[in-house]
PDB file of N, CA and C in Angstrom:
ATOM      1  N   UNK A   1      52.657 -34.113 -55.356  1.00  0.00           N
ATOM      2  CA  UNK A   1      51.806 -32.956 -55.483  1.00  0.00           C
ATOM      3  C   UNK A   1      50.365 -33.312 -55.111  1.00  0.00           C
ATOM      4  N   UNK A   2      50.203 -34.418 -55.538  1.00  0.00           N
ATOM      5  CA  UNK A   2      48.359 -34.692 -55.161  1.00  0.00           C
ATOM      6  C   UNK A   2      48.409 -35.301 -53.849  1.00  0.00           C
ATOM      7  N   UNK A   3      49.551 -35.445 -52.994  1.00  0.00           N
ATOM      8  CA  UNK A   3      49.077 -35.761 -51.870  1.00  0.00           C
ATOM      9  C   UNK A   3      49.231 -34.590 -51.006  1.00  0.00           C
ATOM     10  N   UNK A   4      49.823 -33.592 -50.979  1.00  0.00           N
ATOM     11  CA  UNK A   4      50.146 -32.279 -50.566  1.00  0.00           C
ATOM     12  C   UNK A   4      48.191 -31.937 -51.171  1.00  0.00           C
ATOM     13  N   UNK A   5      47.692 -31.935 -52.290  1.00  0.00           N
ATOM     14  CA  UNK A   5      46.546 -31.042 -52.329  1.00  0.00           C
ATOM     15  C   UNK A   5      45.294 -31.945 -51.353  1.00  0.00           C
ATOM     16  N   UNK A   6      45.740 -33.356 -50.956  1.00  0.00           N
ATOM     17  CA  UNK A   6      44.875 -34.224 -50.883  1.00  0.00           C
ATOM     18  C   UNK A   6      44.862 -33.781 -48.765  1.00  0.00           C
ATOM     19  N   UNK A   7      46.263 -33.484 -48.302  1.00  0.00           N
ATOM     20  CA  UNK A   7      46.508 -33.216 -47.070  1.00  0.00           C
ATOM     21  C   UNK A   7      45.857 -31.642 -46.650  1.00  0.00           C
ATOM     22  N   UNK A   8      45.457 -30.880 -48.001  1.00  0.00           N
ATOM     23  CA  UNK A   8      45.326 -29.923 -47.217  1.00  0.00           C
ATOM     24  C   UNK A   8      43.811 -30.202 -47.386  1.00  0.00           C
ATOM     25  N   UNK A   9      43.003 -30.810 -48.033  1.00  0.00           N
ATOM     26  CA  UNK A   9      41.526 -30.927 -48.337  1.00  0.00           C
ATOM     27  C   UNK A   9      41.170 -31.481 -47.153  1.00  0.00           C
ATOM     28  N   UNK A  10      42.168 -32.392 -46.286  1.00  0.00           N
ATOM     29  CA  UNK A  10      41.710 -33.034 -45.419  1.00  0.00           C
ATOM     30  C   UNK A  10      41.574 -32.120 -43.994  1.00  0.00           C
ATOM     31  N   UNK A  11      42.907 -31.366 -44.035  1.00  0.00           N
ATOM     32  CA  UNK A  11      42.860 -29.694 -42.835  1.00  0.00           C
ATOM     33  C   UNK A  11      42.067 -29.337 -43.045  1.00  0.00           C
ATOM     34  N   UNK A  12      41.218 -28.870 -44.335  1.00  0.00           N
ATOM     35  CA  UNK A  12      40.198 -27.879 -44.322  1.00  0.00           C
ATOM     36  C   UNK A  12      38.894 -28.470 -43.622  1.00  0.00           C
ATOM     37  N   UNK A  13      38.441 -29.795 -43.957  1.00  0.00           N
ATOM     38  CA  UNK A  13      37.065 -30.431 -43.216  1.00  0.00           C
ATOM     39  C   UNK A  13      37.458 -30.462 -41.875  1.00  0.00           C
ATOM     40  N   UNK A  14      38.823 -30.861 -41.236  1.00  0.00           N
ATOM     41  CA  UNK A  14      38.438 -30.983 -40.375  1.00  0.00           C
ATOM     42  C   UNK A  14      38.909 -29.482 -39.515  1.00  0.00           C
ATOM     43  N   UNK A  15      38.916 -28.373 -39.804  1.00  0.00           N
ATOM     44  CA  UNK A  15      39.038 -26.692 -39.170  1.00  0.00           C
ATOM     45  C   UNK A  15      37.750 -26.681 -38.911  1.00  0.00           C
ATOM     46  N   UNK A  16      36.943 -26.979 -40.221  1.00  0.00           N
ATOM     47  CA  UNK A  16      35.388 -26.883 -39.886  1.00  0.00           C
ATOM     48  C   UNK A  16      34.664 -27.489 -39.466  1.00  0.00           C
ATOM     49  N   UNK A  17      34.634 -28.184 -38.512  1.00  0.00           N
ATOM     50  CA  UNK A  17      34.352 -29.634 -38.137  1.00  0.00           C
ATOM     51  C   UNK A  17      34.749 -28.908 -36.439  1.00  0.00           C
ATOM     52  N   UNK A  18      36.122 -28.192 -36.251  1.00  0.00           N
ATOM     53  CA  UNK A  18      36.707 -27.367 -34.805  1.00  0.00           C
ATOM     54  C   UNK A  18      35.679 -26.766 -34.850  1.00  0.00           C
ATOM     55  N   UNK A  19      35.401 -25.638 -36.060  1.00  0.00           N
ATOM     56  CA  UNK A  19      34.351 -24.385 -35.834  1.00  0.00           C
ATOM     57  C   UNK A  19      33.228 -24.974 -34.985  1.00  0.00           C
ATOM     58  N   UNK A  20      32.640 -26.241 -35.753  1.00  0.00           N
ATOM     59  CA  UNK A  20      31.369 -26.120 -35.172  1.00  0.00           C
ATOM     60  C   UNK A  20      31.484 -26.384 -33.832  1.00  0.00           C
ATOM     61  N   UNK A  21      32.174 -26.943 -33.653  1.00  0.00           N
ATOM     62  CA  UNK A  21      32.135 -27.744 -32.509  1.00  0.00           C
ATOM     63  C   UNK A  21      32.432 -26.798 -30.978  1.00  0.00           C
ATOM     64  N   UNK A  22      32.621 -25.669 -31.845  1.00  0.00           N
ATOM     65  CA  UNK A  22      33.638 -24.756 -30.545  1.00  0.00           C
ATOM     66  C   UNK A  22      31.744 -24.087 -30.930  1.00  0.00           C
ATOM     67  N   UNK A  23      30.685 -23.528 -31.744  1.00  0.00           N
ATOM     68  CA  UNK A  23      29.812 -22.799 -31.588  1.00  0.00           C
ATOM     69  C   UNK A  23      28.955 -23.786 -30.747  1.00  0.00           C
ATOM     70  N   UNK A  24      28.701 -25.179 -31.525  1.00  0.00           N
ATOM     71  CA  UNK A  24      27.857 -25.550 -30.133  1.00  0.00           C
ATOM     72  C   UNK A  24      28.328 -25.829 -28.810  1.00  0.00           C
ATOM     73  N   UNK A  25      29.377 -25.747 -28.294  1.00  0.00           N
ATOM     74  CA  UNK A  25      29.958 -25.813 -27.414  1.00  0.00           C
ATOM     75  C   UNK A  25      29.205 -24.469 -26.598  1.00  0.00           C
ATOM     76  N   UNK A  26      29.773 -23.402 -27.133  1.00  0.00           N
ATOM     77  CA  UNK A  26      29.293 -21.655 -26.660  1.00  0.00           C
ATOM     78  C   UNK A  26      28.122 -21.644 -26.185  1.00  0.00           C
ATOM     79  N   UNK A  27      27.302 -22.592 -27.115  1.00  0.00           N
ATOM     80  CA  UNK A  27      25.826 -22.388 -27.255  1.00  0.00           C
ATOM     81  C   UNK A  27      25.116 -23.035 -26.319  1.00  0.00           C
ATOM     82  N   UNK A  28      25.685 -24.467 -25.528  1.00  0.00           N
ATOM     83  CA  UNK A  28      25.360 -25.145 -24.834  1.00  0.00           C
ATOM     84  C   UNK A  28      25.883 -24.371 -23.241  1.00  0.00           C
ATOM     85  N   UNK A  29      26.842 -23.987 -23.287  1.00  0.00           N
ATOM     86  CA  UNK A  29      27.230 -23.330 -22.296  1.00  0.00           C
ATOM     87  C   UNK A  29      26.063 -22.026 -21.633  1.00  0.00           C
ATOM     88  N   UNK A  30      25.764 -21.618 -22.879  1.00  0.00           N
ATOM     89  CA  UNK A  30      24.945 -20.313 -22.950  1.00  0.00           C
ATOM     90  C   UNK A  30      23.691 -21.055 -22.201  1.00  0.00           C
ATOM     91  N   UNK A  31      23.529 -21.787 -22.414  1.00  0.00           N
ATOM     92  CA  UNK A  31      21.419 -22.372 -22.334  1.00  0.00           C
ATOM     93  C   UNK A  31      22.156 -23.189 -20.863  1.00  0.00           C
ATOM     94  N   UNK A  32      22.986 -23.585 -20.638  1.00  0.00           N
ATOM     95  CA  UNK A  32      22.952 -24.356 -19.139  1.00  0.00           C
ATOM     96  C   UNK A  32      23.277 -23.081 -17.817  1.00  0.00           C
ATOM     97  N   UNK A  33      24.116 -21.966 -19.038  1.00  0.00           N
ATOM     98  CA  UNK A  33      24.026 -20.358 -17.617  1.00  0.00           C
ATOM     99  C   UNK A  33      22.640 -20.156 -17.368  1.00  0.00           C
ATOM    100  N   UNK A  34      21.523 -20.011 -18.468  1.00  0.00           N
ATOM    101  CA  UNK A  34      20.094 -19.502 -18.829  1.00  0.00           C
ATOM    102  C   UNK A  34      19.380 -20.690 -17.696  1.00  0.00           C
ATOM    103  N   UNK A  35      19.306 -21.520 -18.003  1.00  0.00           N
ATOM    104  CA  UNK A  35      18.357 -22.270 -16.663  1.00  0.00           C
ATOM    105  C   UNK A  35      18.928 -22.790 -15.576  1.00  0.00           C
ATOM    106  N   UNK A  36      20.247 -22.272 -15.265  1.00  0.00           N
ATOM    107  CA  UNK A  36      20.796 -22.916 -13.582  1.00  0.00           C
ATOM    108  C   UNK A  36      21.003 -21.297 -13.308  1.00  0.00           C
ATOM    109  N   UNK A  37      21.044 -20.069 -13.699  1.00  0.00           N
ATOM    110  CA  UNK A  37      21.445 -18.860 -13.415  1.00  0.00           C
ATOM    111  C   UNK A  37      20.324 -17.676 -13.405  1.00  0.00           C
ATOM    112  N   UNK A  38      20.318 -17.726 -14.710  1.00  0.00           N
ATOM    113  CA  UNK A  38      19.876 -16.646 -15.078  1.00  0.00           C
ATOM    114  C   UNK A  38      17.726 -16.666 -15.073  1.00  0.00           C
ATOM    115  N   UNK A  39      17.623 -17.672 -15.327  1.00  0.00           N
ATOM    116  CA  UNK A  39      16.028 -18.416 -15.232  1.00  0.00           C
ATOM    117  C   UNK A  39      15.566 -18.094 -13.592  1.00  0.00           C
ATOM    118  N   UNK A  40      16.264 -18.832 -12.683  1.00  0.00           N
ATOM    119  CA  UNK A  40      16.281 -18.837 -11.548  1.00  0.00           C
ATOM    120  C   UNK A  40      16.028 -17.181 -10.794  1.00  0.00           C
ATOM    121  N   UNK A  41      17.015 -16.549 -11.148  1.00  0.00           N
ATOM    122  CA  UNK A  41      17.165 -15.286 -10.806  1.00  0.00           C
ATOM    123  C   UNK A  41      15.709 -14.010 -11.109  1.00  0.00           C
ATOM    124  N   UNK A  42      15.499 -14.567 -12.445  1.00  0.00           N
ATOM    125  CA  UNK A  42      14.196 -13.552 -12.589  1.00  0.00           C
ATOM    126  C   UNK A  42      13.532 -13.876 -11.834  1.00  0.00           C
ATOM    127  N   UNK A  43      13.127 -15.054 -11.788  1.00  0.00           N
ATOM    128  CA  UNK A  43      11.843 -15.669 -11.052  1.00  0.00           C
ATOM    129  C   UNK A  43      11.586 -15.322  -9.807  1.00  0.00           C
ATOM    130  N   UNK A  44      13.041 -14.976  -8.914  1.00  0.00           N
ATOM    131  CA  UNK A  44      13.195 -14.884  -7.807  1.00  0.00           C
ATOM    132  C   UNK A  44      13.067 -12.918  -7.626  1.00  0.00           C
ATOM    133  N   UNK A  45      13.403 -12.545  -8.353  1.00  0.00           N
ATOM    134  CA  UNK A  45      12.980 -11.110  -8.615  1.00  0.00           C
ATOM    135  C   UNK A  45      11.659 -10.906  -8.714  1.00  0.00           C
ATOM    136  N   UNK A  46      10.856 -11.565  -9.812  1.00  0.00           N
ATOM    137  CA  UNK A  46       9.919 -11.787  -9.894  1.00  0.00           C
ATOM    138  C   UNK A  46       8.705 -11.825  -8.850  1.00  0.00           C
ATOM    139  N   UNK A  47       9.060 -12.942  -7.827  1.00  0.00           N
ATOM    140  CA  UNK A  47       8.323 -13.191  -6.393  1.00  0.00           C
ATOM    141  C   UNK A  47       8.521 -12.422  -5.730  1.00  0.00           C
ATOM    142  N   UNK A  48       9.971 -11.408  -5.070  1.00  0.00           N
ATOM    143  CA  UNK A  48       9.950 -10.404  -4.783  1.00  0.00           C
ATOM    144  C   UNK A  48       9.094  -9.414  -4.892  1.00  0.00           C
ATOM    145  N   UNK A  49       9.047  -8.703  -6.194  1.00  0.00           N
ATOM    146  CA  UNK A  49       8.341  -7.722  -6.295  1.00  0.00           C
ATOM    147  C   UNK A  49       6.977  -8.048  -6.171  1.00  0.00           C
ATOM    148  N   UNK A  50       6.308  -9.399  -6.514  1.00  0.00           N
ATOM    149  CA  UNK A  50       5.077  -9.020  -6.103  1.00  0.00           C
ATOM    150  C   UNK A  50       4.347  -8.828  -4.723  1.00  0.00           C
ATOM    151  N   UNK A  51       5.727  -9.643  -3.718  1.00  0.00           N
ATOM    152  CA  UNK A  51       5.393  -9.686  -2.708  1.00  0.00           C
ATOM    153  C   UNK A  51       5.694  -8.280  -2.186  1.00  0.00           C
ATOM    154  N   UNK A  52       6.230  -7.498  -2.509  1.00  0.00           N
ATOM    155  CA  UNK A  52       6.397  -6.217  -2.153  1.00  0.00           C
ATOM    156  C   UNK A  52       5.264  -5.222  -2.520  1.00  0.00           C
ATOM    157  N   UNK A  53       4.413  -5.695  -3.838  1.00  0.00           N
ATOM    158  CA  UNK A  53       3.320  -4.999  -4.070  1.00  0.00           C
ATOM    159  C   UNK A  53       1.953  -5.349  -3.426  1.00  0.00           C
ATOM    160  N   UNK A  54       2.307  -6.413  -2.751  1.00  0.00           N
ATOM    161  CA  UNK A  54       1.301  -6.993  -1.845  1.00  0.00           C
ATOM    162  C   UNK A  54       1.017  -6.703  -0.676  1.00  0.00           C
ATOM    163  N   UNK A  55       2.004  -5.731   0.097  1.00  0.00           N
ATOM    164  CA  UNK A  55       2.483  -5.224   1.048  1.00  0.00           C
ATOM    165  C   UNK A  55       1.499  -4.459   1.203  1.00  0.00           C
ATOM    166  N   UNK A  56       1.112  -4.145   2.930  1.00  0.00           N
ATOM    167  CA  UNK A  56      -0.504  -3.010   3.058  1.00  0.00           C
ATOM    168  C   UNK A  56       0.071  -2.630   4.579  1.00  0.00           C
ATOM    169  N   UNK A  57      -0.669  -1.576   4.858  1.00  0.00           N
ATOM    170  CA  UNK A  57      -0.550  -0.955   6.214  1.00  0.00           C
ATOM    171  C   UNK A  57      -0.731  -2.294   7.755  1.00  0.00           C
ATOM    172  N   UNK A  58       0.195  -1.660   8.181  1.00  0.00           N
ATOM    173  CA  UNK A  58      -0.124  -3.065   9.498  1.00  0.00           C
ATOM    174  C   UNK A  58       1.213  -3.996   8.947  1.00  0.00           C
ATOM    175  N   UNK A  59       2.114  -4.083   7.930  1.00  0.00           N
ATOM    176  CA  UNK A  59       2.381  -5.825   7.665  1.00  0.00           C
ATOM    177  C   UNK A  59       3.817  -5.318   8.379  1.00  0.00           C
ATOM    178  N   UNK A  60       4.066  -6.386   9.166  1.00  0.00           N
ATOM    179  CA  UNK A  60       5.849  -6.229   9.847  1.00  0.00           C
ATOM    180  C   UNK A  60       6.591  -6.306   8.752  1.00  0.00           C
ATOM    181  N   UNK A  61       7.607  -5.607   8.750  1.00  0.00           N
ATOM    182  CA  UNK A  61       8.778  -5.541   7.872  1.00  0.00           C
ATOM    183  C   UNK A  61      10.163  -5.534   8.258  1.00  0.00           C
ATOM    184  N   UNK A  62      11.217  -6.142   7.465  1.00  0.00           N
ATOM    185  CA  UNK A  62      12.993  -5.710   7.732  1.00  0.00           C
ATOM    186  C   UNK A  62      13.344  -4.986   6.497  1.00  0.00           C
ATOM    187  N   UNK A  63      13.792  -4.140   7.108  1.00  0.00           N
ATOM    188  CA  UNK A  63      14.462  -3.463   5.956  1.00  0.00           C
ATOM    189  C   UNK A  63      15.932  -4.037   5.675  1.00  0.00           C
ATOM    190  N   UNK A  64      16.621  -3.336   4.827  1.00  0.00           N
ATOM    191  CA  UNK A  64      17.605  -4.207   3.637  1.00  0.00           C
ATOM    192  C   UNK A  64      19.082  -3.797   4.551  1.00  0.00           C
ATOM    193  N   UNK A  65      18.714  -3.036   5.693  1.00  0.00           N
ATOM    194  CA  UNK A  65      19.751  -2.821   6.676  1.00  0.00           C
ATOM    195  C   UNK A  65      19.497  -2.679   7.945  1.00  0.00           C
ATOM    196  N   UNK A  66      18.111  -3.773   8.156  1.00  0.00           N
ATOM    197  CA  UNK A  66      18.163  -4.622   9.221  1.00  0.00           C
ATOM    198  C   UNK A  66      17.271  -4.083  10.506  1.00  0.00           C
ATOM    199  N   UNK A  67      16.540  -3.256   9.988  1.00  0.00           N
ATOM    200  CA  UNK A  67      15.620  -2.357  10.603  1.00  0.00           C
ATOM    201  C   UNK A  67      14.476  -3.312  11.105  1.00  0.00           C
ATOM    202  N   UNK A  68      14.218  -3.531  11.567  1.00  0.00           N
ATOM    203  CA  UNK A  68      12.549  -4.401  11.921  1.00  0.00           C
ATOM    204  C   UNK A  68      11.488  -2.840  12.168  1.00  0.00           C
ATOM    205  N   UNK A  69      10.223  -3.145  11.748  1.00  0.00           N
ATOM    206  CA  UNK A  69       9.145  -2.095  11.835  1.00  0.00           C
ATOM    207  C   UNK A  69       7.846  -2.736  10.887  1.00  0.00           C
ATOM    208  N   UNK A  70       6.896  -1.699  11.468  1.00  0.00           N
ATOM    209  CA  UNK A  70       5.630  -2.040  10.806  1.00  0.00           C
ATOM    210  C   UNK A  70       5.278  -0.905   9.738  1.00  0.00           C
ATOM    211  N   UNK A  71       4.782  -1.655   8.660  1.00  0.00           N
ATOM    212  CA  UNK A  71       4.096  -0.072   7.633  1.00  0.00           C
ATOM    213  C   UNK A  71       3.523   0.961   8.183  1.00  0.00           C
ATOM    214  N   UNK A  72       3.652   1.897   7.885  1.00  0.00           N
ATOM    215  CA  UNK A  72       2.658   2.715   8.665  1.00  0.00           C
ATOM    216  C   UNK A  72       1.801   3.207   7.380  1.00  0.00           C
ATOM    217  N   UNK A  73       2.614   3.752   6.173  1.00  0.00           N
ATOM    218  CA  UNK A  73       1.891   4.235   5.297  1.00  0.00           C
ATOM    219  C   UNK A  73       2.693   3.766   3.851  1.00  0.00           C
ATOM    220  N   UNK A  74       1.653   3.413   2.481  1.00  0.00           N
ATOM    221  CA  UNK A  74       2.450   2.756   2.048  1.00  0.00           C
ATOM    222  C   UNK A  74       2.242   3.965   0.472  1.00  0.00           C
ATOM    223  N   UNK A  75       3.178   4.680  -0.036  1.00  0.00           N
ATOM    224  CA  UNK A  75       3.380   5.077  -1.344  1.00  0.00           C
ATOM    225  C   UNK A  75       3.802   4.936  -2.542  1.00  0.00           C
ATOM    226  N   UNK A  76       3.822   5.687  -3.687  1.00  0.00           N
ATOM    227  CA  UNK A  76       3.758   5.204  -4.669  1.00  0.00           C
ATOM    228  C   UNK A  76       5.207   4.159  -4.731  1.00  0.00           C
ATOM    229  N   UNK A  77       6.808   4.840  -4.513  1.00  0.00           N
ATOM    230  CA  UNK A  77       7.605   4.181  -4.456  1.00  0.00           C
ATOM    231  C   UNK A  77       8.750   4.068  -2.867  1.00  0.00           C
ATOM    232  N   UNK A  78       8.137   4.792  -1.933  1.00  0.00           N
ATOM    233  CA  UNK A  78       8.525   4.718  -0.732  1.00  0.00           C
ATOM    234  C   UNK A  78       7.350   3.869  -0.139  1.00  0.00           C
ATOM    235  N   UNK A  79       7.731   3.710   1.550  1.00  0.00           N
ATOM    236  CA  UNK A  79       7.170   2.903   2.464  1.00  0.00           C
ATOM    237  C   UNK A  79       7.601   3.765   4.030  1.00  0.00           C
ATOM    238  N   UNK A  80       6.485   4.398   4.478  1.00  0.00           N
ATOM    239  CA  UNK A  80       6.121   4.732   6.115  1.00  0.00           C
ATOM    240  C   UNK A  80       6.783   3.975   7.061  1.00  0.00           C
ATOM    241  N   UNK A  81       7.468   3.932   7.839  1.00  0.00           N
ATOM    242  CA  UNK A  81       7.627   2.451   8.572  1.00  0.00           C
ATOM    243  C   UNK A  81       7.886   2.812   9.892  1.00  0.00           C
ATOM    244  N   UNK A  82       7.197   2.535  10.748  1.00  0.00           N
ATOM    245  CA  UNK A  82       7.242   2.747  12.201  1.00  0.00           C
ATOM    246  C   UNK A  82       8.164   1.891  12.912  1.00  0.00           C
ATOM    247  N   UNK A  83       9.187   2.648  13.491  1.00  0.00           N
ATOM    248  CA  UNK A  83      10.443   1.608  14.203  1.00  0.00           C
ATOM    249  C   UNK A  83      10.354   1.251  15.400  1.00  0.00           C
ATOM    250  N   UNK A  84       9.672   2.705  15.986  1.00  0.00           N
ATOM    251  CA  UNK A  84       9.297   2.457  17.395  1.00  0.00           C
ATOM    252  C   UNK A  84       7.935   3.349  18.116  1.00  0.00           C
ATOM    253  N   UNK A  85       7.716   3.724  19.224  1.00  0.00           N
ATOM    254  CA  UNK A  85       7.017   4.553  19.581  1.00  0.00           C
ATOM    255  C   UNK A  85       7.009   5.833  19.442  1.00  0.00           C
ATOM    256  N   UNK A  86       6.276   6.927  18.337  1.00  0.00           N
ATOM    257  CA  UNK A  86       6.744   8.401  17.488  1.00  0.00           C
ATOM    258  C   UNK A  86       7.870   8.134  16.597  1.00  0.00           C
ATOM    259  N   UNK A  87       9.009   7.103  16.151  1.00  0.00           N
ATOM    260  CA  UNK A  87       9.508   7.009  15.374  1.00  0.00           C
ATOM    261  C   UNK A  87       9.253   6.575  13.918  1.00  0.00           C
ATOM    262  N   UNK A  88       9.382   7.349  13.198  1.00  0.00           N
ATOM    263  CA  UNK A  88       9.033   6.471  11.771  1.00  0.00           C
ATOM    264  C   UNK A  88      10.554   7.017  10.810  1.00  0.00           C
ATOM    265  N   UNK A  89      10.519   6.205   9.385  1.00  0.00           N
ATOM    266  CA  UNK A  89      11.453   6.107   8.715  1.00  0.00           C
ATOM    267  C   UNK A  89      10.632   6.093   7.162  1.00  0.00           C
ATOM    268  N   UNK A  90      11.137   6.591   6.221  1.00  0.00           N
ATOM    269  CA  UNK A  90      10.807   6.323   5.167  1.00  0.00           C
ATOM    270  C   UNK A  90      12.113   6.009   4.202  1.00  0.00           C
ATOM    271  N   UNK A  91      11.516   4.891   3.540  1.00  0.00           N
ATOM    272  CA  UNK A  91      12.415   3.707   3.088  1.00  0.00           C
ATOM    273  C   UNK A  91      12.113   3.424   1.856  1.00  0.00           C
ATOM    274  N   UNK A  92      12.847   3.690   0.417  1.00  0.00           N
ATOM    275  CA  UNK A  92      12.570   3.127  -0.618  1.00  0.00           C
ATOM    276  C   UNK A  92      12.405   1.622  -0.414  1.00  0.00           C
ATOM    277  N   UNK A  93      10.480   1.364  -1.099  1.00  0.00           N
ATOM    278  CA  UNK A  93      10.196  -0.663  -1.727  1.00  0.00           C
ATOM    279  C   UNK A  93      10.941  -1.304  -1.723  1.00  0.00           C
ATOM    280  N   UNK A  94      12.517  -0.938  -2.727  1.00  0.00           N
ATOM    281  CA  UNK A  94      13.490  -2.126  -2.790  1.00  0.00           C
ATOM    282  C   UNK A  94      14.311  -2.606  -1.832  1.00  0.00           C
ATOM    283  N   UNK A  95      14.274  -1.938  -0.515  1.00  0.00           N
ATOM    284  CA  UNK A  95      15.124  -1.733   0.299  1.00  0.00           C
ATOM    285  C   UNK A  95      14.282  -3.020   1.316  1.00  0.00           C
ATOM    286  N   UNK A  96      13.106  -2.916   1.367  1.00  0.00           N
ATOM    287  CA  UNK A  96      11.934  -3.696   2.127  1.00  0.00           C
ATOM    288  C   UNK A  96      11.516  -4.983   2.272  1.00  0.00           C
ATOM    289  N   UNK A  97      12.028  -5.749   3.043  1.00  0.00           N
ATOM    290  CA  UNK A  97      11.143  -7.522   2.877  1.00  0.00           C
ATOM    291  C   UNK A  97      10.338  -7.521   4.166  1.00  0.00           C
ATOM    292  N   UNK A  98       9.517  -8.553   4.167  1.00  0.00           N
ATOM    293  CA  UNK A  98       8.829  -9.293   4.352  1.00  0.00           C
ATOM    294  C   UNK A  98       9.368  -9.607   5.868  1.00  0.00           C
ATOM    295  N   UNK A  99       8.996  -9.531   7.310  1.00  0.00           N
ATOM    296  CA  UNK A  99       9.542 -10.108   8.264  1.00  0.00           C
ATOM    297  C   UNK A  99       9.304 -11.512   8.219  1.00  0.00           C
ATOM    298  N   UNK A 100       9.927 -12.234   8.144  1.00  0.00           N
ATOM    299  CA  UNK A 100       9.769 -13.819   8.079  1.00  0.00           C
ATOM    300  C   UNK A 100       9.387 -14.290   9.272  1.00  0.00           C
ATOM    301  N   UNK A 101       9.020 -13.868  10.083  1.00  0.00           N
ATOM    302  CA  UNK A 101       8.530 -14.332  12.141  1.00  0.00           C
ATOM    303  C   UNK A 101       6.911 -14.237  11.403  1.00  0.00           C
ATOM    304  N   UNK A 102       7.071 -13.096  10.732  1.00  0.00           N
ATOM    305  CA  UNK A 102       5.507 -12.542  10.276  1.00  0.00           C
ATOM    306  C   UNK A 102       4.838 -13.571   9.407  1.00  0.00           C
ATOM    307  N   UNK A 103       5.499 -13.794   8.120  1.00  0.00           N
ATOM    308  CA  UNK A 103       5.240 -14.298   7.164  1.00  0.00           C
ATOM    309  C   UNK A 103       4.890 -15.879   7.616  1.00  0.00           C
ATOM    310  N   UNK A 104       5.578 -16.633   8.588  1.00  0.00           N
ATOM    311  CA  UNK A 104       5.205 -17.862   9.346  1.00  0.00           C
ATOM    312  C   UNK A 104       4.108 -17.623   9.976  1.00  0.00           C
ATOM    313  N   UNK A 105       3.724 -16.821  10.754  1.00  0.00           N
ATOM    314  CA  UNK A 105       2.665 -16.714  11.767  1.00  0.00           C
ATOM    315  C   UNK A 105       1.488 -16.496  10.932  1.00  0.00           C
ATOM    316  N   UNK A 106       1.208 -15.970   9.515  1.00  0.00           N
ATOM    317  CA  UNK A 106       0.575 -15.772   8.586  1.00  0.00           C
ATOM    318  C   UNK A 106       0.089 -17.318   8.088  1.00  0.00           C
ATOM    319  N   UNK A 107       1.441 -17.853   7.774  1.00  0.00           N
ATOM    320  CA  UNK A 107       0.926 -19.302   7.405  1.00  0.00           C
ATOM    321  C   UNK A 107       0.133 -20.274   7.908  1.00  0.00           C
ATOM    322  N   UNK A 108       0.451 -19.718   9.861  1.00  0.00           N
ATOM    323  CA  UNK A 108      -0.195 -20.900  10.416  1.00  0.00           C
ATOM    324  C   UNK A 108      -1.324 -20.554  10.808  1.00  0.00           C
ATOM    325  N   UNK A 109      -1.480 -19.180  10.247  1.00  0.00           N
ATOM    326  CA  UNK A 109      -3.173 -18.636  10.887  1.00  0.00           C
ATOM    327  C   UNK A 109      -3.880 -19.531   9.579  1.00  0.00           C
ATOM    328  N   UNK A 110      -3.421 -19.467   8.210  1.00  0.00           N
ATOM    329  CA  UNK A 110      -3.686 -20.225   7.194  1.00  0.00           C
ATOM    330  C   UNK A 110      -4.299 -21.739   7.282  1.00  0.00           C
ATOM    331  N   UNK A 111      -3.217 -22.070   7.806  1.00  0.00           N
ATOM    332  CA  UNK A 111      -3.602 -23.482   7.979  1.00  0.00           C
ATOM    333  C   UNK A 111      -4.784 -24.006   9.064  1.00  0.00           C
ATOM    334  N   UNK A 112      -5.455 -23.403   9.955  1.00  0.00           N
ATOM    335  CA  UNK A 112      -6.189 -23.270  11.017  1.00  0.00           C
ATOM    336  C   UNK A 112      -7.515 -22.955   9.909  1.00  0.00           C
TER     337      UNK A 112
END
């Protein structure tokens, strides 16, 4: 009888001993998604949008389906965008980056 009460005292420490081990487990999992995933991602949202609020008449742009054009006029949550000669388009901000031909040629006027 006392080794039957002595076997189950010993199941019980070690169930709880699984528990923890399975929460910090969760928990570690959780904080290595948070700075290889989820950290990364704002940040990168983050730079986005400001570079989108940085955006002014004149700056070359691609749109998010591949449009190349220049601002023409820039509003509260749309963007003017001249595609070609009398053509223009108006294009929701989120839709909008940065022409990267542009954004280089920017840099190296920088560096000069």
């Amino acid at each position: 009888m006392l080794d039957l009460v002595l076997l189950q005292a010993e199941a019980g420490t070690a169930q709880q001993g699984n528990q923890w081990s399975f929460w910090i487990m969760m928990i570690l999992i959780f904080v290595v998604f948070y700075f290889f995933m989820i950290r990364p991602q704002t940040k990168k949202q983050k730079e986005l949008q400001a570079q989108r609020e940085a955006m002014k008449k004149g700056d070359k742009v691609v749109t998010a389906g591949g449009i190349y054009g220049e601002i023409k006029e820039v509003q509260e949550n749309t963007f003017i965008i001249t595609i070609a000669k009398d053509v223009t388009i108006k294009v929701s901000k989120e839709s909008v980056f940065a022409d990267v031909a542009d954004a280089q040629q920017a840099a190296k006027d920088e560096k000069k």
